[in-house]
N, C-alpha and C. Protein backbone atom coordinates (compact mmCIF):
# COMPACT_ATOMS: atom_id res chain seq x y z
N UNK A 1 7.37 -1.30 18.05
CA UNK A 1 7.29 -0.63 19.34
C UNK A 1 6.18 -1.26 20.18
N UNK A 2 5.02 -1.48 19.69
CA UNK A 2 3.76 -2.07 20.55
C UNK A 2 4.12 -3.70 21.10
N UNK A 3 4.89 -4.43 20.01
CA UNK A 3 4.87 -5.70 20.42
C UNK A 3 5.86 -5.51 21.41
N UNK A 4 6.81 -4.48 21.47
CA UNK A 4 8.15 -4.94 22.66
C UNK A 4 7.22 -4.56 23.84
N UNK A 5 6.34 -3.47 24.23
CA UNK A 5 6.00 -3.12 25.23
C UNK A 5 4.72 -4.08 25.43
N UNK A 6 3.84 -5.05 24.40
CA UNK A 6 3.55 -5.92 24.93
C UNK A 6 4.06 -6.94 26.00
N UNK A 7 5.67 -7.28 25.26
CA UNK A 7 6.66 -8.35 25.80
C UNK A 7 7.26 -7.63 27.10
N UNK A 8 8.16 -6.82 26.51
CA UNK A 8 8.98 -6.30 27.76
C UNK A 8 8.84 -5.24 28.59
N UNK A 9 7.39 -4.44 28.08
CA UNK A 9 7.24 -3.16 28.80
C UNK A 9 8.43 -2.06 28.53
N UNK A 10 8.95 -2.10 27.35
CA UNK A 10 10.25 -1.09 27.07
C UNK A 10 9.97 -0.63 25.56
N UNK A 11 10.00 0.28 25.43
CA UNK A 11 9.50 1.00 23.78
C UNK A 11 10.09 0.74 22.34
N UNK A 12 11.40 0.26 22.82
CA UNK A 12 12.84 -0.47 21.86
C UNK A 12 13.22 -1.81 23.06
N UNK A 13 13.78 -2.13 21.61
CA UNK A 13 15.16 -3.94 22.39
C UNK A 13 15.80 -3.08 23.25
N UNK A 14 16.45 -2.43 23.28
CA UNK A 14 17.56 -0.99 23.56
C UNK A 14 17.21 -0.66 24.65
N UNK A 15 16.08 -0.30 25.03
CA UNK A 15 15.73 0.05 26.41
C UNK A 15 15.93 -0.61 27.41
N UNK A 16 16.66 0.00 28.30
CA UNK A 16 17.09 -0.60 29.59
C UNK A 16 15.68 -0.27 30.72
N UNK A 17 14.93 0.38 30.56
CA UNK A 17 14.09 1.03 31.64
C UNK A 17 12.90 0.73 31.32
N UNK A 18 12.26 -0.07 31.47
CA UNK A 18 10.73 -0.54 32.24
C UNK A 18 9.99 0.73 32.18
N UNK A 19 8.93 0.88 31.18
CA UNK A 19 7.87 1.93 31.33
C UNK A 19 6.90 1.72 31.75
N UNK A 20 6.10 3.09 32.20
CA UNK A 20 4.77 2.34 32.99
C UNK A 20 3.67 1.93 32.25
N UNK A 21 3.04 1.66 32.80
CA UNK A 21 1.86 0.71 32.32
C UNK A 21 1.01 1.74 31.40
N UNK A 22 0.62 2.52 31.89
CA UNK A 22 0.19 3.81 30.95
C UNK A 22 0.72 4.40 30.21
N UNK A 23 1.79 3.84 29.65
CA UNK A 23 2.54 4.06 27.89
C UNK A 23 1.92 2.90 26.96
N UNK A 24 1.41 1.63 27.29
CA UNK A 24 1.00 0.69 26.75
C UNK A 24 -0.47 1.55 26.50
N UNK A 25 -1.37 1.58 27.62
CA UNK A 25 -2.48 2.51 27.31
C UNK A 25 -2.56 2.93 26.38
N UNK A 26 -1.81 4.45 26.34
CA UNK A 26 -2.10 5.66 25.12
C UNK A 26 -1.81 5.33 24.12
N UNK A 27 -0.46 4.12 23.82
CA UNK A 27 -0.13 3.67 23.07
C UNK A 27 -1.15 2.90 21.69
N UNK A 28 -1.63 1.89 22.94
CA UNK A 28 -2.56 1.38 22.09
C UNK A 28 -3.60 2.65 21.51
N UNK A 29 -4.23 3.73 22.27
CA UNK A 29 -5.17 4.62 21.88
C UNK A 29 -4.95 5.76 20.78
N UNK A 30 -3.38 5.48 20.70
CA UNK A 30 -3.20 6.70 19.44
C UNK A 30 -2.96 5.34 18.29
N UNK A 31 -2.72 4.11 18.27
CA UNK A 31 -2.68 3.35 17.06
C UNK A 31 -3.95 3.47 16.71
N UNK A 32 -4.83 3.28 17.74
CA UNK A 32 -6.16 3.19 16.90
C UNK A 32 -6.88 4.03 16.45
N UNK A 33 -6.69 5.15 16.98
CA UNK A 33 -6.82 6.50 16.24
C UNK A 33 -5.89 7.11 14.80
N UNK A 34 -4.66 6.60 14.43
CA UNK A 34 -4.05 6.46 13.54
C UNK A 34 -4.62 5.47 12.67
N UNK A 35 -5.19 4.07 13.18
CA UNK A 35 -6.07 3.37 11.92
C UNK A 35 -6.88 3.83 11.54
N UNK A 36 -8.02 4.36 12.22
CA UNK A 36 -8.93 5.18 12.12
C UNK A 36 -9.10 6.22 10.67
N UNK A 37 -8.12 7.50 11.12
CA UNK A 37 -7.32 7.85 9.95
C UNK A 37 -7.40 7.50 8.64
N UNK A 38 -6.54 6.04 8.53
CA UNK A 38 -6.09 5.53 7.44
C UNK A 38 -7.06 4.48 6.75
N UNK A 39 -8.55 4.62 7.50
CA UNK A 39 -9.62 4.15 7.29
C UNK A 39 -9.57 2.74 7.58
N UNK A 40 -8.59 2.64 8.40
CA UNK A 40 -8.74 0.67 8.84
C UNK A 40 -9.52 0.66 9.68
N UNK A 41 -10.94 0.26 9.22
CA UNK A 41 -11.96 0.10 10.71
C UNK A 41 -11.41 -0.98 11.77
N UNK A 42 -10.73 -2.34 11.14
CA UNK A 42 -10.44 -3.60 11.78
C UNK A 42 -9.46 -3.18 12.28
N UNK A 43 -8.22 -2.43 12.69
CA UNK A 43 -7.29 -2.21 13.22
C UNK A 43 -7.33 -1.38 14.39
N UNK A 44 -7.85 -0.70 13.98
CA UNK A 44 -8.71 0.77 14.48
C UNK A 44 -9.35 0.29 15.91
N UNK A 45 -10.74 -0.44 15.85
CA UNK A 45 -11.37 -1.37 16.50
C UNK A 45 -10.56 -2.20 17.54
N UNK A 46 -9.47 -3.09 16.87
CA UNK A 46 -8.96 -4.05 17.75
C UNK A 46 -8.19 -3.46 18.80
N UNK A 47 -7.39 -2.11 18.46
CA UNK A 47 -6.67 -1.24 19.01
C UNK A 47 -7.40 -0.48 20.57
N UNK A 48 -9.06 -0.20 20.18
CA UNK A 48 -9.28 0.36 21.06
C UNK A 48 -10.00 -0.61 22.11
N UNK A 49 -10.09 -1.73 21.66
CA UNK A 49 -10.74 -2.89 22.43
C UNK A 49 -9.60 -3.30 22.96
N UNK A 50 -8.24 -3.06 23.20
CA UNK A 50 -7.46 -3.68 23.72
C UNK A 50 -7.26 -2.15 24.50
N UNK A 51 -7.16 -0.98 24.27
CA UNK A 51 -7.45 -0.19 25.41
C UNK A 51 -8.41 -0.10 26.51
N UNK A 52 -9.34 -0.85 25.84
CA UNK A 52 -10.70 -0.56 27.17
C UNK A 52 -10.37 -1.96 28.23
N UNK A 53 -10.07 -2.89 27.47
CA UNK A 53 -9.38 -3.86 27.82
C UNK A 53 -8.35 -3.67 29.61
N UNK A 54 -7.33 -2.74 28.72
CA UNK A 54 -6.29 -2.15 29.77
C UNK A 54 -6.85 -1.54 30.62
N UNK A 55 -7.46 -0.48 30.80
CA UNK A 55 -8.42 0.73 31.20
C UNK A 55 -9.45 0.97 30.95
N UNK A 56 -10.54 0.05 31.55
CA UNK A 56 -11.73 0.35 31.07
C UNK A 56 -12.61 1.75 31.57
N UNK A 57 -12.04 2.68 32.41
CA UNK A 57 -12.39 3.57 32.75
C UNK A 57 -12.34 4.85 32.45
N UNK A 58 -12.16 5.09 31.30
CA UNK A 58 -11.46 6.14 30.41
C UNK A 58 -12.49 6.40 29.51
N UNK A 59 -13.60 7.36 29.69
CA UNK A 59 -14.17 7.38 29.00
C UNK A 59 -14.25 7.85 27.43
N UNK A 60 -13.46 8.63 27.42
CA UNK A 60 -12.57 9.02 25.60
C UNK A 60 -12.82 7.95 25.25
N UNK A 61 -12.09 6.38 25.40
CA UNK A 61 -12.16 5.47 24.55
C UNK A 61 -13.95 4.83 23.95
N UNK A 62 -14.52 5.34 25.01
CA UNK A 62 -16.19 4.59 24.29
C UNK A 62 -16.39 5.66 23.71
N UNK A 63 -16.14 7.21 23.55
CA UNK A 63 -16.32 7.74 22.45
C UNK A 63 -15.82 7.79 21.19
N UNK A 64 -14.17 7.37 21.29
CA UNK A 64 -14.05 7.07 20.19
C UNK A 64 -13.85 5.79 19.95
N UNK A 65 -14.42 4.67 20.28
CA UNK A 65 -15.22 3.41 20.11
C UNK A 65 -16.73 4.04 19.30
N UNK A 66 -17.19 4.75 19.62
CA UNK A 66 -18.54 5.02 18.73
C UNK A 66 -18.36 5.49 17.27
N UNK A 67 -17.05 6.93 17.09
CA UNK A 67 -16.22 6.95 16.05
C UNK A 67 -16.34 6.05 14.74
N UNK A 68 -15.25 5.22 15.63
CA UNK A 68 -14.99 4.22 14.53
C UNK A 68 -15.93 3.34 14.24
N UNK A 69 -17.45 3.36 15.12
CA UNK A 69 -18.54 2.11 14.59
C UNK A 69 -19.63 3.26 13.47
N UNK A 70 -18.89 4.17 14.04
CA UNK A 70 -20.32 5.67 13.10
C UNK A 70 -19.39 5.49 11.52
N UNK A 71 -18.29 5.59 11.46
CA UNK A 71 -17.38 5.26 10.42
C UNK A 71 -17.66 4.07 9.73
N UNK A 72 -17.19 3.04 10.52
CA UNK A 72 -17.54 1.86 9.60
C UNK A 72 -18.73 1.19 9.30
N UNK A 73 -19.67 1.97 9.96
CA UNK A 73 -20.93 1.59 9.63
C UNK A 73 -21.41 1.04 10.06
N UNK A 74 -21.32 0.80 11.69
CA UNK A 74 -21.74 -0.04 12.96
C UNK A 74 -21.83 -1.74 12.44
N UNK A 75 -20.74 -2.08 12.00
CA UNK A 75 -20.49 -3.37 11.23
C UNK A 75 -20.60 -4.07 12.35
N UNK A 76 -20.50 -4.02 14.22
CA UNK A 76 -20.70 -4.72 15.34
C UNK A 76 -21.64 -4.88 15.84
């Protein structure tokens, strides 16, 4: 799902309809909160650096950017 809406901006091959740009967003922000979770600091991390990336104005994400560095043990 993430790589098509990298490529095509559509959630499936299947999708005929162009989503907005802020499905890529949350998208990325609930994977990395799902790595998080599953204790992948490195996934976790890359996930939300590619949200702040998208939207750097969102402040949720530098909190849970702190999260995952209080978690993994400020390994950055």
């Amino acid at each position: 799902m993430n790589s098509n809406m990298e490529k095509e901006m559509c959630l499936s091959p299947d999708d005929e309809e162009e989503q907005d740009p802020t499905v890529q967003f949350w998208l990325y922000y609930y994977l990395s909160q799902h790595y998080l979770r599953l204790a992948n600091v490195d996934e976790s991390m890359m996930y939300v650096n590619k949200a702040i990336a998208h939207t750097p104005t969102v402040v949720e994400l530098y909190t849970h950017k702190a999260k995952i560095l209080q978690f993994g043990g400020n390994r950055r």
